[in-house]
N, C-alpha and C. Protein backbone atom coordinates (compact mmCIF):
# COMPACT_ATOMS: atom_id res chain seq x y z
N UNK A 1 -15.68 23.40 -19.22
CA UNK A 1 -14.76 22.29 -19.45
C UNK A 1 -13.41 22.84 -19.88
N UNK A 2 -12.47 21.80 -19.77
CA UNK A 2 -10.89 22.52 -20.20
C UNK A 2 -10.82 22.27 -20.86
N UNK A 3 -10.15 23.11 -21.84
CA UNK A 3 -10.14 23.54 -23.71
C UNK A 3 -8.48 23.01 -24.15
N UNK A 4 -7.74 23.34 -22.93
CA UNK A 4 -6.29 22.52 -23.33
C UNK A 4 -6.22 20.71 -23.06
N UNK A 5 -6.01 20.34 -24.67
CA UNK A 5 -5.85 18.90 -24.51
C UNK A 5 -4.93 18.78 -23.74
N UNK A 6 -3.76 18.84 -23.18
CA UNK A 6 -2.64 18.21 -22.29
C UNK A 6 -3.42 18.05 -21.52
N UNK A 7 -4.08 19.51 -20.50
CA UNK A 7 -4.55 19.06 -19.37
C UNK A 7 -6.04 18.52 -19.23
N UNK A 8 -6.76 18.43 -20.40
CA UNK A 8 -8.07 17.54 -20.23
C UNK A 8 -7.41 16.13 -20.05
N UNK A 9 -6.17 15.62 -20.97
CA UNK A 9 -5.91 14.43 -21.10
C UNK A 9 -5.21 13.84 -19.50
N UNK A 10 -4.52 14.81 -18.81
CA UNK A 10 -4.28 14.30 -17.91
C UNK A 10 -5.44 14.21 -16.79
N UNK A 11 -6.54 15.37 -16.65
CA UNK A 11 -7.41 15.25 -15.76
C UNK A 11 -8.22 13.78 -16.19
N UNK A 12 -8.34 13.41 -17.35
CA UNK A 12 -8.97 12.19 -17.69
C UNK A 12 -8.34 10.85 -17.29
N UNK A 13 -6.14 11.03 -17.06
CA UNK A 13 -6.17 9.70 -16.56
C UNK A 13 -6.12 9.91 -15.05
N UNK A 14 -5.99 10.75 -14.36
CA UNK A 14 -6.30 11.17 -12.84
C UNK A 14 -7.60 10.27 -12.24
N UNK A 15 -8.55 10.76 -13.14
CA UNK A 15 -10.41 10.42 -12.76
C UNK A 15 -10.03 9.10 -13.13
N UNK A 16 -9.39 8.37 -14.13
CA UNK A 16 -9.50 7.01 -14.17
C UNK A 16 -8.85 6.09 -13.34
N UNK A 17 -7.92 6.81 -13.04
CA UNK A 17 -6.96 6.10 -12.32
C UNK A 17 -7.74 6.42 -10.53
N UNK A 18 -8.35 7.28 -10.16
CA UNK A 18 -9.28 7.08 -9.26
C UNK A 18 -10.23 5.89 -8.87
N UNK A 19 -10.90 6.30 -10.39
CA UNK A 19 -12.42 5.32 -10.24
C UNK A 19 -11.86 3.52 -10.60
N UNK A 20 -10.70 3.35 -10.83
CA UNK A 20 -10.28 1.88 -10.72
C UNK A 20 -9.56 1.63 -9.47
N UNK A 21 -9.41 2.76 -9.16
CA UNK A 21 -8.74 2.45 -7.12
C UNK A 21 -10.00 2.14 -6.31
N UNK A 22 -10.92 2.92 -6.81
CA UNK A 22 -12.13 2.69 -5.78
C UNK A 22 -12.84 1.03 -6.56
N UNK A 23 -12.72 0.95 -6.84
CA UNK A 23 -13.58 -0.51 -7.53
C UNK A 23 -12.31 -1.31 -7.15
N UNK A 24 -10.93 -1.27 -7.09
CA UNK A 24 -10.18 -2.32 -6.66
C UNK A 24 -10.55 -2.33 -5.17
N UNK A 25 -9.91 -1.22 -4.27
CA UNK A 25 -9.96 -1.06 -3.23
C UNK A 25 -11.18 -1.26 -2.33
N UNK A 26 -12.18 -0.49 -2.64
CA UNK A 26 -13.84 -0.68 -1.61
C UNK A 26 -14.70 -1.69 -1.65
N UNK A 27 -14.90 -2.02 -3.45
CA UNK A 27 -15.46 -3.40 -3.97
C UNK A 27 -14.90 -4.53 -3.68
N UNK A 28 -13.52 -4.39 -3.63
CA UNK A 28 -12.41 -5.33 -3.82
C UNK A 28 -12.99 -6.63 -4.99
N UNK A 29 -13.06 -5.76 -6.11
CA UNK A 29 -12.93 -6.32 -7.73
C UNK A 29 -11.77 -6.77 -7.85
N UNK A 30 -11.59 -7.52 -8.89
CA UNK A 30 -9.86 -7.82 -9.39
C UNK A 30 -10.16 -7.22 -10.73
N UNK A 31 -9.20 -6.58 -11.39
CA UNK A 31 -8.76 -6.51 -12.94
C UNK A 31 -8.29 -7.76 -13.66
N UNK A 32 -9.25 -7.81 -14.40
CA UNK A 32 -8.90 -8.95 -15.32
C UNK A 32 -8.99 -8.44 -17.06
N UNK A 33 -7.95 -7.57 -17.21
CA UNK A 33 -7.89 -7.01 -18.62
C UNK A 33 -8.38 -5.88 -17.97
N UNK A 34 -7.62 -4.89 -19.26
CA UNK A 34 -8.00 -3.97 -19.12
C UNK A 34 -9.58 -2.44 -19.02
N UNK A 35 -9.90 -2.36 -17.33
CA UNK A 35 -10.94 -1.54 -17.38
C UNK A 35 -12.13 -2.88 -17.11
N UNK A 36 -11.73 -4.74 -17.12
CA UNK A 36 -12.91 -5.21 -17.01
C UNK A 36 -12.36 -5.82 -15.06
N UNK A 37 -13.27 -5.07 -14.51
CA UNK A 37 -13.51 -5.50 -13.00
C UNK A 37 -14.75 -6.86 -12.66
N UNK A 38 -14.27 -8.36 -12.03
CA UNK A 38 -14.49 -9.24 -11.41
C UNK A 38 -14.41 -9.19 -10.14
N UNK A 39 -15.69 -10.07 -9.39
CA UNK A 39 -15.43 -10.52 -8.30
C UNK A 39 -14.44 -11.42 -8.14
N UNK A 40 -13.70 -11.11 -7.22
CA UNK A 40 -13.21 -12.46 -6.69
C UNK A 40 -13.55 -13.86 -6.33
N UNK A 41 -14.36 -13.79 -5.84
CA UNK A 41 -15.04 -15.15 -5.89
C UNK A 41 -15.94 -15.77 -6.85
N UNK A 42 -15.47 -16.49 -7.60
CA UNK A 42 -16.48 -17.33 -8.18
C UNK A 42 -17.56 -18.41 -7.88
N UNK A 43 -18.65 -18.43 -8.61
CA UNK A 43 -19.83 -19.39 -8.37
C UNK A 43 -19.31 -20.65 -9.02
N UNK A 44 -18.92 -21.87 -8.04
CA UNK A 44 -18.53 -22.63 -8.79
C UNK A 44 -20.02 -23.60 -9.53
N UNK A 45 -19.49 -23.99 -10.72
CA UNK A 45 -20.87 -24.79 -11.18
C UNK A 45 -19.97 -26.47 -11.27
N UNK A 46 -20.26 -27.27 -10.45
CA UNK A 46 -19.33 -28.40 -10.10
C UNK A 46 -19.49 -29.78 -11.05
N UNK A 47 -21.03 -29.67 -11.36
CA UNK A 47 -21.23 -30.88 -12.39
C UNK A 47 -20.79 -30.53 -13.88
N UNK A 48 -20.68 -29.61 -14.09
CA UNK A 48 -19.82 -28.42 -15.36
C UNK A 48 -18.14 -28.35 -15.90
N UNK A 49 -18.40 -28.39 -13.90
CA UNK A 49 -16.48 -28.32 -14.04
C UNK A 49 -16.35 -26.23 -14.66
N UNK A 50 -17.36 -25.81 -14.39
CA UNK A 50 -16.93 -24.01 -14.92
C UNK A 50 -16.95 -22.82 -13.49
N UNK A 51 -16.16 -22.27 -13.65
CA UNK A 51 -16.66 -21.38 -13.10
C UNK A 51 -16.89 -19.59 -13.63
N UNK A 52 -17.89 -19.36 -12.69
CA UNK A 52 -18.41 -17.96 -13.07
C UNK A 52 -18.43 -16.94 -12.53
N UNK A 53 -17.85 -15.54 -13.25
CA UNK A 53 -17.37 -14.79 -12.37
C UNK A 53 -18.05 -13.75 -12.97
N UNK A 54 -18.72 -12.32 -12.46
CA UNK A 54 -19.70 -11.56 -12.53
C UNK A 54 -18.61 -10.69 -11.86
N UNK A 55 -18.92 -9.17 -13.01
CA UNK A 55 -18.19 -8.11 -13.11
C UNK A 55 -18.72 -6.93 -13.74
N UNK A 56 -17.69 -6.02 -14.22
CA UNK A 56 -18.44 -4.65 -14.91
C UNK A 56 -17.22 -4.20 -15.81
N UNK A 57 -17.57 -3.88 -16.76
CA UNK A 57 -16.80 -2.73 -17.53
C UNK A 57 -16.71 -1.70 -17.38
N UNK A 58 -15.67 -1.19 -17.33
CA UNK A 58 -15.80 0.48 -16.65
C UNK A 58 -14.83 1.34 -18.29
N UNK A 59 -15.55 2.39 -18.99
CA UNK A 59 -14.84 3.17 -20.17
C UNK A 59 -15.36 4.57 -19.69
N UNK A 60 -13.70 5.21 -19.50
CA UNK A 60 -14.30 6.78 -19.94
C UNK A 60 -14.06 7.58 -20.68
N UNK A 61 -14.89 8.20 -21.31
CA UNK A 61 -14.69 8.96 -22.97
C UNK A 61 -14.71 10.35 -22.63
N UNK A 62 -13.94 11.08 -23.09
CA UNK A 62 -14.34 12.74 -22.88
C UNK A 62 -15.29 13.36 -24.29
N UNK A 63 -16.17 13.55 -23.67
CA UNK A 63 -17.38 13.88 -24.68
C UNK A 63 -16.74 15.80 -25.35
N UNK A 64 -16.96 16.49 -25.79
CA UNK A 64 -17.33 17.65 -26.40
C UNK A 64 -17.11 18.58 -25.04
N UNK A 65 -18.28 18.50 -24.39
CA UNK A 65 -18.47 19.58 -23.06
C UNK A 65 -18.12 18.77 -22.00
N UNK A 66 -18.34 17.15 -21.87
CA UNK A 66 -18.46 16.43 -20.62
C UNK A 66 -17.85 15.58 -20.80
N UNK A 67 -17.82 14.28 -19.45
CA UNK A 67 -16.71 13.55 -19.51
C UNK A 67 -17.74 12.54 -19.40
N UNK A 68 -18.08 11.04 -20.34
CA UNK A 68 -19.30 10.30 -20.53
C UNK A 68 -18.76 9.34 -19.82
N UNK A 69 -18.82 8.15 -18.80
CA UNK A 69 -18.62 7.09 -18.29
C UNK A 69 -19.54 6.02 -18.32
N UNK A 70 -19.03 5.00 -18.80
CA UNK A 70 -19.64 3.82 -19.07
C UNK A 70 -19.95 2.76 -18.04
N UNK A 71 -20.88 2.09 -17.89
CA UNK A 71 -20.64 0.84 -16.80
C UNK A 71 -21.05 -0.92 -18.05
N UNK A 72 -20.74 -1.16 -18.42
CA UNK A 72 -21.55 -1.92 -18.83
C UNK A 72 -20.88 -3.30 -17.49
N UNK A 73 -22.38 -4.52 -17.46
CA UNK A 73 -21.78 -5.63 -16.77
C UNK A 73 -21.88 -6.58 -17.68
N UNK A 74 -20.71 -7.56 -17.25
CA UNK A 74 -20.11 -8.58 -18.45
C UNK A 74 -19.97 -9.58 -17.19
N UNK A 75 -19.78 -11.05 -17.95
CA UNK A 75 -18.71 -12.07 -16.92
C UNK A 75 -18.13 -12.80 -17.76
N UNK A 76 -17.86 -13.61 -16.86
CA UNK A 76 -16.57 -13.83 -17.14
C UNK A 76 -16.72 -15.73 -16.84
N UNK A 77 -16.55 -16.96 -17.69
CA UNK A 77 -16.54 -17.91 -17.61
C UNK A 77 -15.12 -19.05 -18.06
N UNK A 78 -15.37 -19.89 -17.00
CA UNK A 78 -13.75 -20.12 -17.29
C UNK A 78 -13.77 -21.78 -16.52
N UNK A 79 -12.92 -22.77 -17.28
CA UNK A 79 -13.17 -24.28 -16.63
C UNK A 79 -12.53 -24.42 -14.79
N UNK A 80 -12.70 -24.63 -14.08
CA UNK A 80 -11.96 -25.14 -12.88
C UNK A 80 -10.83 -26.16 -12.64
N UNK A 81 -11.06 -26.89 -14.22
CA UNK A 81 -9.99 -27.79 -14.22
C UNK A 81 -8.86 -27.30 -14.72
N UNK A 82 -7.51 -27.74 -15.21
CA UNK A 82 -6.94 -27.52 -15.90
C UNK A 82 -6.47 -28.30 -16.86
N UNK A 83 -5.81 -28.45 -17.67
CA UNK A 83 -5.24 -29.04 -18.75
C UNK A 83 -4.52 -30.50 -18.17
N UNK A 84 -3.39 -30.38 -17.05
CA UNK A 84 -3.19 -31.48 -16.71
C UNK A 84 -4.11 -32.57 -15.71
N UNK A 85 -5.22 -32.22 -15.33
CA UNK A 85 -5.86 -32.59 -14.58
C UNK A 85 -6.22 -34.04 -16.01
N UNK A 86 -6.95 -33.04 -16.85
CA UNK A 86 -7.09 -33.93 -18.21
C UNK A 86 -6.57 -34.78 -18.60
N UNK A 87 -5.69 -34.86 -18.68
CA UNK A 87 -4.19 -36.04 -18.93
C UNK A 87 -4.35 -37.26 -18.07
């Protein structure tokens, strides 16, 4: 592993800035905050009025010797209406 922080720190945003091109680009995820990747399309739930959107967290940590990457999956819920619809 590389022992100089400058260049571990830059090889670390290189690999990140990779692995969020490939999850924008191949998956075609959207970023919604930072590092949390959504589908684009949502499941609408219509008698609810919500919709639901299914995604992943992506974190990468530079461990000691290695570089640890995270996936966790999260979603993402949100109304279809809006505020003036309400009115």
């Amino acid at each position: 592993m590389i022992k100089d922080p400058i260049k571990k720190n830059s090889i670390l945003q290189i690999f990140n800035s990779k692995v969020k091109g490939t999850v924008r680009n191949h998956m075609k995820f959207v970023e919604l905050g930072p590092g949390k990747f959504f589908d684009p399309k949502p499941t609408q739930i219509e008698r609810l009025g919500l919709e639901f959107r299914r995604g992943y967290k992506l974190t990468l940590c530079p461990m000691s010797n290695d570089l640890l990457m995270q996936v966790d999956v999260c979603s993402k819920i949100s109304r279809s209406d809006n505020f003036l619809k309400e009115l």
